[in-house]
Protein backbone atom coordinates (compact mmCIF):
# COMPACT_ATOMS: atom_id res chain seq x y z
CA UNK A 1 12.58 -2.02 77.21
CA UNK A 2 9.69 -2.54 74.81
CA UNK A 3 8.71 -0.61 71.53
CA UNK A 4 4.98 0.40 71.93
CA UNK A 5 2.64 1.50 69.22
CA UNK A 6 0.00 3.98 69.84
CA UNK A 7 -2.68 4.10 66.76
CA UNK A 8 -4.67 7.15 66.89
CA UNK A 9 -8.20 6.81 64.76
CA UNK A 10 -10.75 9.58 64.73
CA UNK A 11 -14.55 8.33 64.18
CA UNK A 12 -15.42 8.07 60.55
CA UNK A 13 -17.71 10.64 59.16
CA UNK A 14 -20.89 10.74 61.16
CA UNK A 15 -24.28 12.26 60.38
CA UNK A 16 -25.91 14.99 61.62
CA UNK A 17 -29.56 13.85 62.13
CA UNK A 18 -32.79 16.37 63.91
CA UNK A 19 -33.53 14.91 66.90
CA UNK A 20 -30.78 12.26 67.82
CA UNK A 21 -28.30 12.61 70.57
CA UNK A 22 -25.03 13.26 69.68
CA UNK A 23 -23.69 9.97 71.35
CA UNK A 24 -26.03 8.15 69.18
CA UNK A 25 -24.86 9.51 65.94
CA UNK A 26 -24.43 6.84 63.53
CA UNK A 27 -22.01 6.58 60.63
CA UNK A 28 -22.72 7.41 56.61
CA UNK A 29 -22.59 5.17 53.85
CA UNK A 30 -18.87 7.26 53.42
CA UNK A 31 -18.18 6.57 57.17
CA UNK A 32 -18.55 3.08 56.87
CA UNK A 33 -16.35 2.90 53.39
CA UNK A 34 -13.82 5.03 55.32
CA UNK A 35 -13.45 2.66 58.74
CA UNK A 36 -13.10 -0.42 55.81
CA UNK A 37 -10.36 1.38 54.42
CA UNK A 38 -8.50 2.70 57.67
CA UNK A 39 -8.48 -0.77 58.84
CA UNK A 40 -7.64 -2.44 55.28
CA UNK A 41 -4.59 0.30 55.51
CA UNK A 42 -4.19 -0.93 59.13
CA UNK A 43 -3.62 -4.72 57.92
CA UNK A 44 -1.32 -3.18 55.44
CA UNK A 45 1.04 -1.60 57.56
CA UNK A 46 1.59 -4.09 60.10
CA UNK A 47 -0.21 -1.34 62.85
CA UNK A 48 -2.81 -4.06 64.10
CA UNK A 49 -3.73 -3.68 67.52
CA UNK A 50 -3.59 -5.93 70.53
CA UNK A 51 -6.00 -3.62 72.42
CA UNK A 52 -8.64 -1.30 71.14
CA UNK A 53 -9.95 1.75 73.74
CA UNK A 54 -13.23 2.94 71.85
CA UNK A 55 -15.91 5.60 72.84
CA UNK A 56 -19.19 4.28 73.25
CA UNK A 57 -20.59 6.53 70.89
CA UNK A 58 -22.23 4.80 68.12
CA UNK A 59 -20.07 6.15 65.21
CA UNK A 60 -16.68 5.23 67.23
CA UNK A 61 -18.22 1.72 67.92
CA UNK A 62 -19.43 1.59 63.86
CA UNK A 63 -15.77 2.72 63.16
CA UNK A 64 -14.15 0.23 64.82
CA UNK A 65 -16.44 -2.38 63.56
CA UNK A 66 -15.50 -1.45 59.85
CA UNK A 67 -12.17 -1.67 61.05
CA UNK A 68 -12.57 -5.02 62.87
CA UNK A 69 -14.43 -6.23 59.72
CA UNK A 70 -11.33 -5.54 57.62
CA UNK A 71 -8.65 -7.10 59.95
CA UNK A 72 -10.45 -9.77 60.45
CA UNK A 73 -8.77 -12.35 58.13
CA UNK A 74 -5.78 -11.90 59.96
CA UNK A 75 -7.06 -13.93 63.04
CA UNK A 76 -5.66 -16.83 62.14
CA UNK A 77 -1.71 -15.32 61.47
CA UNK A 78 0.82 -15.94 63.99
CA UNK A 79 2.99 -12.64 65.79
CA UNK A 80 2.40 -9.03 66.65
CA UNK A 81 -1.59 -8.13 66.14
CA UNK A 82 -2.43 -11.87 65.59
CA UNK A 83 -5.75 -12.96 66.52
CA UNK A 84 -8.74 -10.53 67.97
CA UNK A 85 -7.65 -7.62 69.99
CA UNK A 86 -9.56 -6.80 73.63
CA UNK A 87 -12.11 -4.17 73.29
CA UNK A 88 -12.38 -2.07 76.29
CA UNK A 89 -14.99 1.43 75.96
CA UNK A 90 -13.92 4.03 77.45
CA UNK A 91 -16.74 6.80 78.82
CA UNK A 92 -13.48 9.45 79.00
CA UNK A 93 -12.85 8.93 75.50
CA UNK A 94 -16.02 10.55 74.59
CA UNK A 95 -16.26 12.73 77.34
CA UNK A 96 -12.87 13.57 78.52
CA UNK A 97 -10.07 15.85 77.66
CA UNK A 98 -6.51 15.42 76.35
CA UNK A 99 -5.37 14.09 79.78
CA UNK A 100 -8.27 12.31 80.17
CA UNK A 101 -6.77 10.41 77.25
CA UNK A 102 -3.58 9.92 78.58
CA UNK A 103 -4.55 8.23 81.62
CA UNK A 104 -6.55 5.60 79.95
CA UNK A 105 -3.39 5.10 77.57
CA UNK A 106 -1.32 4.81 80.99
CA UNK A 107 -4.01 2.53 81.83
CA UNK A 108 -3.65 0.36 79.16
CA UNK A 109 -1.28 -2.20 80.77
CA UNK A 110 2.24 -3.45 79.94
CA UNK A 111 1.32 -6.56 78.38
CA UNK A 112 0.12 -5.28 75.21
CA UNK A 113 2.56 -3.47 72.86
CA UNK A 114 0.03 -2.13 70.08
CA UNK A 115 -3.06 -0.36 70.55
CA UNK A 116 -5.80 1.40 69.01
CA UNK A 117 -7.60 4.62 70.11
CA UNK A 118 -10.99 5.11 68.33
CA UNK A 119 -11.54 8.62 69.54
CA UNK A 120 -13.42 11.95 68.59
CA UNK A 121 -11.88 15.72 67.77
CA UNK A 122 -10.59 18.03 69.35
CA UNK A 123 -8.85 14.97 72.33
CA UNK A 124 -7.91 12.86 69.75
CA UNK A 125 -5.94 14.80 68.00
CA UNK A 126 -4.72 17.36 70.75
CA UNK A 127 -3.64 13.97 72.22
CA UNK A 128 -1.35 12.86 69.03
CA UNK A 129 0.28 17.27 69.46
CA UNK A 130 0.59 16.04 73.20
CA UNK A 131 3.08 12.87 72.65
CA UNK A 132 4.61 14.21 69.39
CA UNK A 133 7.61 16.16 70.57
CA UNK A 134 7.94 17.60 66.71
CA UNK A 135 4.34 18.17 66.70
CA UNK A 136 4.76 21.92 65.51
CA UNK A 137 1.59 23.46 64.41
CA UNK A 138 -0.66 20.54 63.04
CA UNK A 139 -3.83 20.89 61.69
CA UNK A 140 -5.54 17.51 63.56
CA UNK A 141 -7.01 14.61 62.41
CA UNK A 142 -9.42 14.06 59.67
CA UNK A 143 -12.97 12.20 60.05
CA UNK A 144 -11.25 8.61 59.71
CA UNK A 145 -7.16 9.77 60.00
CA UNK A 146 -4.54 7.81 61.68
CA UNK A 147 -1.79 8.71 63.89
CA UNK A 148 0.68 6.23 64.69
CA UNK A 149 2.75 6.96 67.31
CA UNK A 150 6.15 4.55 68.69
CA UNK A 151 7.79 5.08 72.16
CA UNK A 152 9.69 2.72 74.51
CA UNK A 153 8.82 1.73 77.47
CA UNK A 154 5.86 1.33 79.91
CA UNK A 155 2.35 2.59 79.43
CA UNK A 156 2.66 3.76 83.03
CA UNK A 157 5.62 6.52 81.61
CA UNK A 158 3.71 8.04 78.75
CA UNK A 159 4.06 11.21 78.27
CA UNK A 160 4.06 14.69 76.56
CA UNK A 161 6.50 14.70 73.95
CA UNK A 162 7.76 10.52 73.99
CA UNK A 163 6.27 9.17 71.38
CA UNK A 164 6.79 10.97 68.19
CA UNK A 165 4.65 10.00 64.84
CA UNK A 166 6.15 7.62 62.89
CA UNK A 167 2.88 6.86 60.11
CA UNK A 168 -0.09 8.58 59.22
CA UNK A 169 -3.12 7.89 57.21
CA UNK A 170 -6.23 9.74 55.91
CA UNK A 171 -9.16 7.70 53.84
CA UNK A 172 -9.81 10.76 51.77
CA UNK A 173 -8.52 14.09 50.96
């Protein structure tokens, strides 16, 4: 059976302007800092990703290009993560619910082993209560906070409670 890594990443900080549709929302200047520094922590902790399921909104595609940005020297490394990850954007993960979520996850397909969820609140992190079985009462994630998740087996068997947090990460307090 194979370990799998599911990295949770809620959108950086986005702003608020008059006028402009929430899917095109873009970043701040702090948003952008922040997706440097979740994927500089990314690189850090050996959590790179082999696939990356974005929304299409704007500030999940600006967050994972600040993340992308920061990874990118490791292209040229050899193992786990090496090399640029496929991109895929996912309508339900700016649209859909929790479950929603889970079926792209189950989606995903069984040759990748890592990947990266660029997401928005409340799925995102009602998705990381869903697979933690010691969940408890949590509080979500943070504008740019991590989840890493580890289970065993095939995307296809994901589910509630079998894949328990094993990392986290926040850019600020």
């Amino acid at each position: 059976m194979t370990e799998r890594s599911i990295v949770l990443l809620r959108h950086s900080k986005a702003e608020q302007p008059d006028g402009v549709a929430d899917v095109e929302r873009p970043l701040t200047d702090r948003g952008h800092a922040d997706a440097a520094a979740a994927g500089a922590w990314l690189t850090g902790s050996d959590n790179l990703p082999d696939l990356v399921l974005c929304s299409p909104a704007k500030r999940t595609r600006q967050t994972w290009h600040g993340v992308a940005v920061a990874i990118a020297g490791t292209a040229g490394e050899s193992g786990p993560g090496a090399g640029a990850p496929e991109v895929r954007y996912e309508q339900a993960l700016y649209t859909g619910s929790v479950g929603d979520l889970l079926a792209v996850l189950r989606d995903a397909g069984d040759a990748y082993e890592t990947v990266l969820v660029v997401g928005h609140n409340p799925a995102i992190s009602d998705l990381s209560v869903l697979l933690d079985p010691n969940s408890g009462a949590d509080e979500g994630l943070r504008t740019s906070g991590i989840a890493v998740h580890r289970f065993t087996g095939s995307w296809g068997d994901l589910a509630a409670d079998s894949a328990a947090v094993t990392d986290s990460h926040t850019a600020r307090g």
